[in-house]
Protein backbone atom coordinates (compact mmCIF):
# COMPACT_ATOMS: atom_id res chain seq x y z
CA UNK A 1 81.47 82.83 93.42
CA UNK A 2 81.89 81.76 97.03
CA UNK A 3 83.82 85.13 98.62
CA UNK A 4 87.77 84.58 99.02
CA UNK A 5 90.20 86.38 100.49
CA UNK A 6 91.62 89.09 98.28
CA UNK A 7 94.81 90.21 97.39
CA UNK A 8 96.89 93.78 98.31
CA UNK A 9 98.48 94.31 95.23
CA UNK A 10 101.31 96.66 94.43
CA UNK A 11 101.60 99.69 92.01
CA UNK A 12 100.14 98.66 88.64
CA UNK A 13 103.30 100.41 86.84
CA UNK A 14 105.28 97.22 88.54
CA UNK A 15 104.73 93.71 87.39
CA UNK A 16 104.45 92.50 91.15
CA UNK A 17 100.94 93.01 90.85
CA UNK A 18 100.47 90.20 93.88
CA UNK A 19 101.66 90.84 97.48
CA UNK A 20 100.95 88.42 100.57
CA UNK A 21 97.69 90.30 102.67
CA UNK A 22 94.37 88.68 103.02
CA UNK A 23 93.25 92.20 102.62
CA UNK A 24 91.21 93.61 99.33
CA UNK A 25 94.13 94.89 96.39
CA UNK A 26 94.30 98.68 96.02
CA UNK A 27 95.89 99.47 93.04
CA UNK A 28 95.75 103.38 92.27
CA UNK A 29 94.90 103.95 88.89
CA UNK A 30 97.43 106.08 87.13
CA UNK A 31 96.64 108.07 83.99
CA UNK A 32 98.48 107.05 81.02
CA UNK A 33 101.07 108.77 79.09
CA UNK A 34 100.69 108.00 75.44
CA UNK A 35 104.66 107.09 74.73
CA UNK A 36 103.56 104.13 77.44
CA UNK A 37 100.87 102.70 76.24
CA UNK A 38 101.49 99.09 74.68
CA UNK A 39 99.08 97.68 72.70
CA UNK A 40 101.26 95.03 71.20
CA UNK A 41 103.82 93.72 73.11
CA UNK A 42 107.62 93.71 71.81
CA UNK A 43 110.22 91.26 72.54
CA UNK A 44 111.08 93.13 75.55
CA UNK A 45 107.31 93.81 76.42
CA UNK A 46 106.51 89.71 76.01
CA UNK A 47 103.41 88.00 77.50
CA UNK A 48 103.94 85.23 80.63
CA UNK A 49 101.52 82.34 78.93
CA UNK A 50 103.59 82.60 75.32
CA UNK A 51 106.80 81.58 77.66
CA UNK A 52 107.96 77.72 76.90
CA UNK A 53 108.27 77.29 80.36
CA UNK A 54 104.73 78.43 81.50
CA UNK A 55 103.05 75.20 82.50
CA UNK A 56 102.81 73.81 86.29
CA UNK A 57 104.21 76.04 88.95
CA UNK A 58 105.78 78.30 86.80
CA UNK A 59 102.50 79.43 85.25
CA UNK A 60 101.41 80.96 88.64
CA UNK A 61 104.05 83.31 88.53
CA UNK A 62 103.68 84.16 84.91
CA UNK A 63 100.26 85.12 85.62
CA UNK A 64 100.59 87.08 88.07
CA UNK A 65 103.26 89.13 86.40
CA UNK A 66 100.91 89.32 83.37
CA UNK A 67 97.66 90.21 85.91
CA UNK A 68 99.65 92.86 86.58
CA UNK A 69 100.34 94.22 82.99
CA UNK A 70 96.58 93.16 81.80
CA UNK A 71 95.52 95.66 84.53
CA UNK A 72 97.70 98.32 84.07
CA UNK A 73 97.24 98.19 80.16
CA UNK A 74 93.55 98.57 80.14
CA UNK A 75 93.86 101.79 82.57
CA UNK A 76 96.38 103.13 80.48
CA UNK A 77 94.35 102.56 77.28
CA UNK A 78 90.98 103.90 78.81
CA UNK A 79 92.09 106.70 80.71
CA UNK A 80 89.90 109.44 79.09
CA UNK A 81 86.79 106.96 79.89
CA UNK A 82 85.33 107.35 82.79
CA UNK A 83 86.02 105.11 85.57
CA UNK A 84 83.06 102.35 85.15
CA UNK A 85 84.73 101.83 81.63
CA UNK A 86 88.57 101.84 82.89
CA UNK A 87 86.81 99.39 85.45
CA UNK A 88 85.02 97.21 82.86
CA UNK A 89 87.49 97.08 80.46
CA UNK A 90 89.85 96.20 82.66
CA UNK A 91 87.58 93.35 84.35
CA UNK A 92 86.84 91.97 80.93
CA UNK A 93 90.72 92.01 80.26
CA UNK A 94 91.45 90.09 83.13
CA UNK A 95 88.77 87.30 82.15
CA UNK A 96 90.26 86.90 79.22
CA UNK A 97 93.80 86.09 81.04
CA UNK A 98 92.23 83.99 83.01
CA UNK A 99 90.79 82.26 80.15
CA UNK A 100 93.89 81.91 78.25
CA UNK A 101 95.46 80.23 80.78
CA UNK A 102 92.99 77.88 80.88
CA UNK A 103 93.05 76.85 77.46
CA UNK A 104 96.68 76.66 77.54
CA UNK A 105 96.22 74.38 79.76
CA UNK A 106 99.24 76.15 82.01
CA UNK A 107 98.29 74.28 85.18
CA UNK A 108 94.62 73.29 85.28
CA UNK A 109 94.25 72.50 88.86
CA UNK A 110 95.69 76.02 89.30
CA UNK A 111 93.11 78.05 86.98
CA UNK A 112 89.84 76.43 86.10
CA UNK A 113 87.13 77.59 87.60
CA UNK A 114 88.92 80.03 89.28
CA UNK A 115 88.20 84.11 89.15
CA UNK A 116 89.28 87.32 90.13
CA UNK A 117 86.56 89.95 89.99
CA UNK A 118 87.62 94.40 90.28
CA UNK A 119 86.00 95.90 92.55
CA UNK A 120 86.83 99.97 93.01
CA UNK A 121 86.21 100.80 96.90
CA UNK A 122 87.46 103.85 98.98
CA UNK A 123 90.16 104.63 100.45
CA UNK A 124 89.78 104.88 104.05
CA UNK A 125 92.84 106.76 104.63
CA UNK A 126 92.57 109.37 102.16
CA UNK A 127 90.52 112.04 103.18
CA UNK A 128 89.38 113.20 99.62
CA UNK A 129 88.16 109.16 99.06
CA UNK A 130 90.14 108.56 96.04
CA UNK A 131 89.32 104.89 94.48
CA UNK A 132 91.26 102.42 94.69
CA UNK A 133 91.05 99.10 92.45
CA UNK A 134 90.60 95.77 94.65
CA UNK A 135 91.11 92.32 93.22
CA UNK A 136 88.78 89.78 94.64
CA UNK A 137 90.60 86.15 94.21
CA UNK A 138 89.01 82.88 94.30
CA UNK A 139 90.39 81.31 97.22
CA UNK A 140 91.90 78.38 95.37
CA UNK A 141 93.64 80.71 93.46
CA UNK A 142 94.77 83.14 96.05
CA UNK A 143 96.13 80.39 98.02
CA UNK A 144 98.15 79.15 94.83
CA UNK A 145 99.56 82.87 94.11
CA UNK A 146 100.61 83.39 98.06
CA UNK A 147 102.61 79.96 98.57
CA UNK A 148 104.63 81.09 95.70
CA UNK A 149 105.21 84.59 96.62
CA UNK A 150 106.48 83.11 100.04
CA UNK A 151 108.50 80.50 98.15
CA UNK A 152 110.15 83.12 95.86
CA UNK A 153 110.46 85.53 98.89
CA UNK A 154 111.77 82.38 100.71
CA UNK A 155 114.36 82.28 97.81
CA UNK A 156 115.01 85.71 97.71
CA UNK A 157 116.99 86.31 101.28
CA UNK A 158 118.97 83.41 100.82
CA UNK A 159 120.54 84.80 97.92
């Protein structure tokens, strides 16, 4: 994987797991409070790639919305493991997203051969060093996800 940029995203309990930076992610894990935890998701709780309309464009912002779940999930289902397994489990989650929106074929110039690969690094500014997760994009892919956050930011102040 050639290195890409990577992307700053947001507080894993929100589904705006992407934010414009060309700076790593940091996403601080959160420990999980079993009335949370969804293993199955309702009609409220409904995945991005089973939407009728995720194909094209729209499927970049699906999957970043469900990035955002996949991740927070898996740290909310391992949270008595120790962090390599939150970390692993979570990684192995977010291939399989990746994957399915391959095969759905939900906009194949957007996601094939793409990846996004956890990393947990430091925190610089914390003086205890807490981890913090960092999501590694494919540049290709990176690109895609932060021309349609400006487009839907874009959007967003003129209404």
């Amino acid at each position: 994987m050639r290195p890409g940029g990577a992307l700053r995203g947001a507080n894993p309990a929100m589904h705006a797991a992407i934010c414009p930076s060309s700076r790593s992610t940091h996403i601080q894990p959160k420990p999980a409070t079993p009335e949370r935890i969804i293993l199955n998701p309702s009609q409220n709780e409904s995945w991005g790639f089973l939407h009728p309309e995720c194909h094209g464009y729209n499927a970049i912002l699906f999957f970043s919305w469900d990035l955002a779940k996949t991740i927070e999930q898996q740290f909310k289902l391992h949270a008595e493991s120790p962090l390599a397994v939150q970390l692993t489990e979570a990684q192995k989650a977010v291939d399989r997203l990746l994957n399915q929106y391959v095969q759905i074929q939900a906009n194949p110039k957007a996601f094939e051969g793409q990846s996004i690969t956890l990393k947990l690094e430091r925190d610089g500014s914390d003086a205890e060093g807490t981890p913090v997760l960092a999501l590694q994009t494919s540049p290709e892919l990176e690109e895609l996800i932060l021309e349609m956050q400006s487009q839907l930011q874009a959007t967003q102040t003129i209404n």
